[in-house]
Protein backbone atom coordinates (compact mmCIF):
# COMPACT_ATOMS: atom_id res chain seq x y z
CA UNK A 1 -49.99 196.19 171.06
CA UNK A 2 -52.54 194.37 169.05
CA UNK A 3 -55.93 195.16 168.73
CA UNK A 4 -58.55 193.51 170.38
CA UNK A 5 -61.39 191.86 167.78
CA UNK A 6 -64.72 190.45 168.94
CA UNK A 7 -65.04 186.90 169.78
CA UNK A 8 -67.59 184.97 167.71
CA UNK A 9 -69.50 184.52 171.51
CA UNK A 10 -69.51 187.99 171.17
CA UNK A 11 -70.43 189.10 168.02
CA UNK A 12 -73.49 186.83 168.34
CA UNK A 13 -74.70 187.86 171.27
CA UNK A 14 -74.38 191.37 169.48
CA UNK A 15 -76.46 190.40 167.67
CA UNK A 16 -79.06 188.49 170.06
CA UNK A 17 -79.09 191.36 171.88
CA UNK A 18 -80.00 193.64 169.52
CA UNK A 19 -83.27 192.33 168.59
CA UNK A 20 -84.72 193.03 171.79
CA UNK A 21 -86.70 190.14 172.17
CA UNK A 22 -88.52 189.60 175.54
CA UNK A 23 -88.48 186.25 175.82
CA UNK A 24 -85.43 184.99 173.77
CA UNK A 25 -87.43 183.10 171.24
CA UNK A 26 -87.98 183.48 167.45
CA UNK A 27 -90.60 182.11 165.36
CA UNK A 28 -90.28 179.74 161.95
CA UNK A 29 -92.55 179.30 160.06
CA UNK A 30 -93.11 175.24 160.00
CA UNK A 31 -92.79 176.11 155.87
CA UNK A 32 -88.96 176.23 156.22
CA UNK A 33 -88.99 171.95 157.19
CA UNK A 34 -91.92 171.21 154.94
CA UNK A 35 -94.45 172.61 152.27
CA UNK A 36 -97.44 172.05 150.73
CA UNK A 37 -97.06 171.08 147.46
CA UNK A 38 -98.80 168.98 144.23
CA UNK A 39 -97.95 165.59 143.63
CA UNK A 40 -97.36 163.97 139.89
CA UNK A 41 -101.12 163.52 139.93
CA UNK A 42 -101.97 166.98 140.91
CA UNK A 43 -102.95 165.93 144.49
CA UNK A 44 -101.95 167.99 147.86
CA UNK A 45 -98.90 166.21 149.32
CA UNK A 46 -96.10 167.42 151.75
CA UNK A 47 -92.83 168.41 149.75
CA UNK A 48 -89.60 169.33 151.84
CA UNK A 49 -88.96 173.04 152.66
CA UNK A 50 -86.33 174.97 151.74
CA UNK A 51 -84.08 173.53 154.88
CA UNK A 52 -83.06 170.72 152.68
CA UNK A 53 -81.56 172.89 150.22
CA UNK A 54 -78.94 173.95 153.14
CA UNK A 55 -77.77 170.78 154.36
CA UNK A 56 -74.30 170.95 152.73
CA UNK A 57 -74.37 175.34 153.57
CA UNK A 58 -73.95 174.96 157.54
CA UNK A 59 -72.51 178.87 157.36
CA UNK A 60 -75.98 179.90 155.81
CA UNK A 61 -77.64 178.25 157.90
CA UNK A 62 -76.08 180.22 160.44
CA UNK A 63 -76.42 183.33 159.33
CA UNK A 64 -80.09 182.91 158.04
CA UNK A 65 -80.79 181.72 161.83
CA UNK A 66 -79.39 184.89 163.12
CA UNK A 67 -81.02 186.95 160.73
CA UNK A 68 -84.33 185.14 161.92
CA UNK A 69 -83.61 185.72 165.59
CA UNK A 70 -82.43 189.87 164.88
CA UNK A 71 -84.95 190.84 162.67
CA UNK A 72 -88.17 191.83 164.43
CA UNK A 73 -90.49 194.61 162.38
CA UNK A 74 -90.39 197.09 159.98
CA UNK A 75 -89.00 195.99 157.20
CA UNK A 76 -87.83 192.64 158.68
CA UNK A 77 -84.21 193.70 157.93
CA UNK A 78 -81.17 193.74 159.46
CA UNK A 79 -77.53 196.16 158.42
CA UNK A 80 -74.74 195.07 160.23
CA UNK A 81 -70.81 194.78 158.96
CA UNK A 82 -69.52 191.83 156.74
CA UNK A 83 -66.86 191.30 159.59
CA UNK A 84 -69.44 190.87 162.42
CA UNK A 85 -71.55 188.66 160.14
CA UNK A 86 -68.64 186.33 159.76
CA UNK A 87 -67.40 186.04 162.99
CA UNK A 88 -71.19 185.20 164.71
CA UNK A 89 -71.56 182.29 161.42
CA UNK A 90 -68.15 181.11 161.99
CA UNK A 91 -66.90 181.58 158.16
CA UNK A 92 -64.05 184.66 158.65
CA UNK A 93 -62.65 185.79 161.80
CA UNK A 94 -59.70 188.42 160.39
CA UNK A 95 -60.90 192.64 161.07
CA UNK A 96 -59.88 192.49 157.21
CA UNK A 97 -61.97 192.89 153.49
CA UNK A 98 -62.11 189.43 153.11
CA UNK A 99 -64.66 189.14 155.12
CA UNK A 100 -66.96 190.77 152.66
CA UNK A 101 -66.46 187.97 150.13
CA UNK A 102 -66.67 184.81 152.54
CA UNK A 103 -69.73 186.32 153.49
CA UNK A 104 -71.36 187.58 150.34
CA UNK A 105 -70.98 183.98 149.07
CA UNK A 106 -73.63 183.06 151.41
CA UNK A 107 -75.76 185.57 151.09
CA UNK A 108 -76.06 185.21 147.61
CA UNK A 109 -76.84 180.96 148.20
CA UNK A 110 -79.55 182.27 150.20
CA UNK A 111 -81.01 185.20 148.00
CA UNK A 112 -81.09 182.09 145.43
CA UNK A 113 -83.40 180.30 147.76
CA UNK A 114 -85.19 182.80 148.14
CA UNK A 115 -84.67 183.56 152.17
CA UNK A 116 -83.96 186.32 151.91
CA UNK A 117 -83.05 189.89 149.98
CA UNK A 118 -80.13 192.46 149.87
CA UNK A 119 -79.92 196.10 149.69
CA UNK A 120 -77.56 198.66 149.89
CA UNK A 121 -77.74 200.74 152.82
CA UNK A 122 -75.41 203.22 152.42
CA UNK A 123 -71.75 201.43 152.17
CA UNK A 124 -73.64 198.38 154.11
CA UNK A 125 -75.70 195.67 152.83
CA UNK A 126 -79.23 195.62 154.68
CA UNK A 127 -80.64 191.65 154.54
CA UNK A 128 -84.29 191.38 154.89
CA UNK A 129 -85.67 188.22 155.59
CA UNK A 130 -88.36 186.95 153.28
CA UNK A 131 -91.06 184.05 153.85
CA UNK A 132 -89.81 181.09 154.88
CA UNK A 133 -90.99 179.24 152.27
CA UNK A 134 -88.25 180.30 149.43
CA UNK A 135 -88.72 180.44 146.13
CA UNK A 136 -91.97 179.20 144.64
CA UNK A 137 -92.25 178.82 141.12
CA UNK A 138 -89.49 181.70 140.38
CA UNK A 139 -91.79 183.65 143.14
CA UNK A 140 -90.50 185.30 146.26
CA UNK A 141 -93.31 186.73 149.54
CA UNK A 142 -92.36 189.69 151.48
CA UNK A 143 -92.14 188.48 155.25
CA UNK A 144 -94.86 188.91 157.28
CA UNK A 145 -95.11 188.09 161.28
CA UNK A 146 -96.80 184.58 161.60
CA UNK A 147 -100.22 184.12 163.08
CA UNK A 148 -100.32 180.63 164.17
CA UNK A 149 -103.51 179.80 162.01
CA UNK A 150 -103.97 176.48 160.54
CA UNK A 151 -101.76 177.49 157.10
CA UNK A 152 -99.76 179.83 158.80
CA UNK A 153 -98.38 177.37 161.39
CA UNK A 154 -94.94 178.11 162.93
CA UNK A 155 -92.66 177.14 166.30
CA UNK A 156 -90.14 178.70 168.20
CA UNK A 157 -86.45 178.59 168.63
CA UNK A 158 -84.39 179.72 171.54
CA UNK A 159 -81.92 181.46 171.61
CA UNK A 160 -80.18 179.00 174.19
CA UNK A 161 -79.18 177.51 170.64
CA UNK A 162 -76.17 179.98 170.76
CA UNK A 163 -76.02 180.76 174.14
CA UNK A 164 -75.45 176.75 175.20
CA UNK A 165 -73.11 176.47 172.41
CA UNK A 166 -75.30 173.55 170.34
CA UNK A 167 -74.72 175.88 166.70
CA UNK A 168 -70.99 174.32 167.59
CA UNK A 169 -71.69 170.90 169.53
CA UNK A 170 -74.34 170.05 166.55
CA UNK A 171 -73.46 168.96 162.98
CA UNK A 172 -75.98 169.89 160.06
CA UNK A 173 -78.28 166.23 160.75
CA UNK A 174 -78.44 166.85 164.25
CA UNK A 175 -79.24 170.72 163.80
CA UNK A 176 -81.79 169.46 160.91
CA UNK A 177 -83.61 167.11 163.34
CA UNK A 178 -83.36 169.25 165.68
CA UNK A 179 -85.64 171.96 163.94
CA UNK A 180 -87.74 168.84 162.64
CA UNK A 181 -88.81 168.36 165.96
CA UNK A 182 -89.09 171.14 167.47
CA UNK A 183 -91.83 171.84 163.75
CA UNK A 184 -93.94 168.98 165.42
CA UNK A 185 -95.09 171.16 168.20
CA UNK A 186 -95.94 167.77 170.44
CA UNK A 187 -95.14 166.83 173.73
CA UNK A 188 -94.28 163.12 172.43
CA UNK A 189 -93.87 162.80 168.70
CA UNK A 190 -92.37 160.85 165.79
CA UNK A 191 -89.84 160.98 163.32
CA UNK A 192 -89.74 159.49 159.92
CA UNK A 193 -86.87 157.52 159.83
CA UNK A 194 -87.89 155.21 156.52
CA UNK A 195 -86.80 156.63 153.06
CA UNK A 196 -90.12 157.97 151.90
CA UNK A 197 -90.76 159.70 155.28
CA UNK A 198 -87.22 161.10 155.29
CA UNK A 199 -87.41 162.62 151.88
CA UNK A 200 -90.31 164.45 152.58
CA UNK A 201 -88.56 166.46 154.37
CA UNK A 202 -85.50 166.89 152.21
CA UNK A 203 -83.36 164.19 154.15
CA UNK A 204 -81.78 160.69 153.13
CA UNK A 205 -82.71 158.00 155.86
CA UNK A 206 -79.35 157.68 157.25
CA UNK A 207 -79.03 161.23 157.43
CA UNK A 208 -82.44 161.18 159.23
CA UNK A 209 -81.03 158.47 161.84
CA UNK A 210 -77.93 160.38 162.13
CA UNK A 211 -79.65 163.46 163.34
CA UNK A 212 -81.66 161.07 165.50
CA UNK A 213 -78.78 159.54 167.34
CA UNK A 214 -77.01 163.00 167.42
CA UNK A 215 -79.70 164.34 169.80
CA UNK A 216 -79.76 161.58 171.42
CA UNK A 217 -75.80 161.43 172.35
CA UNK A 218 -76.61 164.71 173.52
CA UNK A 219 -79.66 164.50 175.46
CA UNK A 220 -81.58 166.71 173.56
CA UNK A 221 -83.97 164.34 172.63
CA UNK A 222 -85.40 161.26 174.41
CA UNK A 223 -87.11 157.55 173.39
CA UNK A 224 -90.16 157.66 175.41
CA UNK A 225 -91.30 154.43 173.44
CA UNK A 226 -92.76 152.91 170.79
CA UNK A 227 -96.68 154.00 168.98
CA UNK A 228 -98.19 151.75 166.37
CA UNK A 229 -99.24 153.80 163.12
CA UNK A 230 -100.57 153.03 160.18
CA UNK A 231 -98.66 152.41 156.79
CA UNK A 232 -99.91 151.11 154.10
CA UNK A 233 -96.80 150.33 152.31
CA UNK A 234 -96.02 147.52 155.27
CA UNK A 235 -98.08 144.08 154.43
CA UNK A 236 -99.90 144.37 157.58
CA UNK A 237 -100.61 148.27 156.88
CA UNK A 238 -99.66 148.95 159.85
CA UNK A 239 -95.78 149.71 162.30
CA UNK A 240 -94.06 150.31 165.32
CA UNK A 241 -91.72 153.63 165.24
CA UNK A 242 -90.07 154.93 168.13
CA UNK A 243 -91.98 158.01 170.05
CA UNK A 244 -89.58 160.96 171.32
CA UNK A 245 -89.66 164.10 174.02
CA UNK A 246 -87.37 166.76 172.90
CA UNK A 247 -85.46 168.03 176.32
CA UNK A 248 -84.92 171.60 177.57
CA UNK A 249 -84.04 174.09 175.90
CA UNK A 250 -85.88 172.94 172.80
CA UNK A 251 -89.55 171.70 174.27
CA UNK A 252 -90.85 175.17 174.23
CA UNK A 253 -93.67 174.47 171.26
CA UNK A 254 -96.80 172.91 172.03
CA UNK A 255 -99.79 173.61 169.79
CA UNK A 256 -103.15 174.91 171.57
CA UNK A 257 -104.78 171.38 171.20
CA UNK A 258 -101.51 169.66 172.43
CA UNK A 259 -101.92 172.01 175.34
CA UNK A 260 -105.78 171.14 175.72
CA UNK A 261 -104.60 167.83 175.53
CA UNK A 262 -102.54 167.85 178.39
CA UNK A 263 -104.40 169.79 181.10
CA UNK A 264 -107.42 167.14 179.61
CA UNK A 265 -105.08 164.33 180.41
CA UNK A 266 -104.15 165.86 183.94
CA UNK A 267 -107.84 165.56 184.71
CA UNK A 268 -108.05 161.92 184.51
CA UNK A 269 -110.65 162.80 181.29
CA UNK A 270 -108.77 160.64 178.43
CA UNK A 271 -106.30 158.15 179.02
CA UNK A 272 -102.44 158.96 178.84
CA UNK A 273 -100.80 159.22 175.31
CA UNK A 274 -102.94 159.30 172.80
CA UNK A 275 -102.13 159.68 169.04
CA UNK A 276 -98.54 161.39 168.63
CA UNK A 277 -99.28 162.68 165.26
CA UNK A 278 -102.17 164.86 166.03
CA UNK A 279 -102.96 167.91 164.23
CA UNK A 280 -101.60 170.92 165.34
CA UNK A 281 -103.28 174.39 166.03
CA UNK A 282 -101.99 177.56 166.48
CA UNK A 283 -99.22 177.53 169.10
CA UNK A 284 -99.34 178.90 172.69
């Protein structure tokens, strides 16, 4: 009789479980979409985060998700099997050795990035999770718990992401978008869809309006209309982009001052709306 082997359902809910967190959410740092960085002339700009560099790894992705969601103190580490590893990202589901190569492939993409780091662990490889923003100038930063502050801003991911099946229903633009959004930490928001706006965060524009639709199809996201902004690249230096709502699961980040906003707005204090860019604080 053959032996039973876990399910990938299974082995990733293993793994959810295992972390122990209370309320099935796990931060990321907003870093991992978009960085600080200089421009050509030395000025503060925003630069696209390390996310970009995984568009064409979905199975990192994966697994640097789950290591995100499992790891919760100490060290920030995690030492699990190559076989379980590979059945929860989807890359290998055989009980065999060959496991430990499909996986260490990725591992080693995202030690490159500088995501995350590997050490032995007795006949096990222990990952630890480093910051989220990568590699910096041949530079890695040990992990540390965000704190919401103004340069240490960060939003939350549920883990209904596995549990509702969307790491299989979503390809890599609508998963990209996807974390995009939820970065913006609005109620109603926007999302670059011209070139320049795309490539700051590490995306082409049709990959961008890909995404976009991809949510949509799915419900996950909603027009709520358009907002006028300004651009000065446009001869009237100024345009009309779509505004969006992500739906539930994913509308669980709103910044303090988007929450102030709100219960403001509720009082009949401002007027509805308002600007859709705001800056964000630290996160409820």
């Amino acid at each position: 009789m053959a032996e039973r082997v876990m399910t990938r359902d299974e082995s990733i809910e293993y793994l959810l479980r295992r972390s122990q967190r209370r309320d099935d959410l796990f931060p990321i740092r907003q870093q991992f979409i978009r960085s600080r960085v200089q421009s050509q002339h030395g000025e503060p700009t925003t630069g696209p985060g390390p996310l970009s560099k995984l568009l064409r790894a979905p199975h990192a992705l994966e697994l640097l998700l789950l290591v995100y969601a499992v790891t919760t103190s100490a060290d920030f580490g995690v030492t699990e099997r190559s076989q379980l590893w590979g059945r929860a990202a989807g890359i290998y589901m055989l009980p065999d050795q060959g496991a430990s190569v499909a996986v260490s492939r990725q591992w080693h993409h995202l030690e490159k990035l500088g995501l995350i780091e590997r050490r032995q662990d007795s006949h096990l490889k222990r990952i630890v999770k480093l910051r989220e923003c990568g590699r910096v100038g041949g530079l890695t930063l040990p992990y540390t718990a965000p704190t919401g502050a103004k340069n240490d801003v960060y939003f939350r991911v549920p883990f209904a992401y596995w549990r509702d099946g969307w790491h299989e229903k979503l390809g890599m633009p609508g998963k990209a978008v996807l974390l995009a959004a939820m970065s913006r930490r609005r109620e109603i928001f926007t999302l670059p869809q011209d070139t320049r706006g795309a490539q700051a965060l590490g995306l082409r524009r049709h990959t961008m309006a890909r995404g976009i639709e991809e949510l949509l199809d799915h419900k996950l996201l909603v027009r709520t209309g358009t907002n006028e902004v300004v651009n000065a690249r446009t001869m009237r230096g100024f345009e009309w982009v779509h505004t969006y709502q992500l739906a539930a699961p994913f509308d669980v980040n709103l910044s303090n001052s988007e929450i102030e906003r709100l219960r403001t707005e509720q009082l009949g204090l401002v007027p509805l709306g308002g600007d859709a860019d705001g800056q964000a604080g630290q996160p409820g």
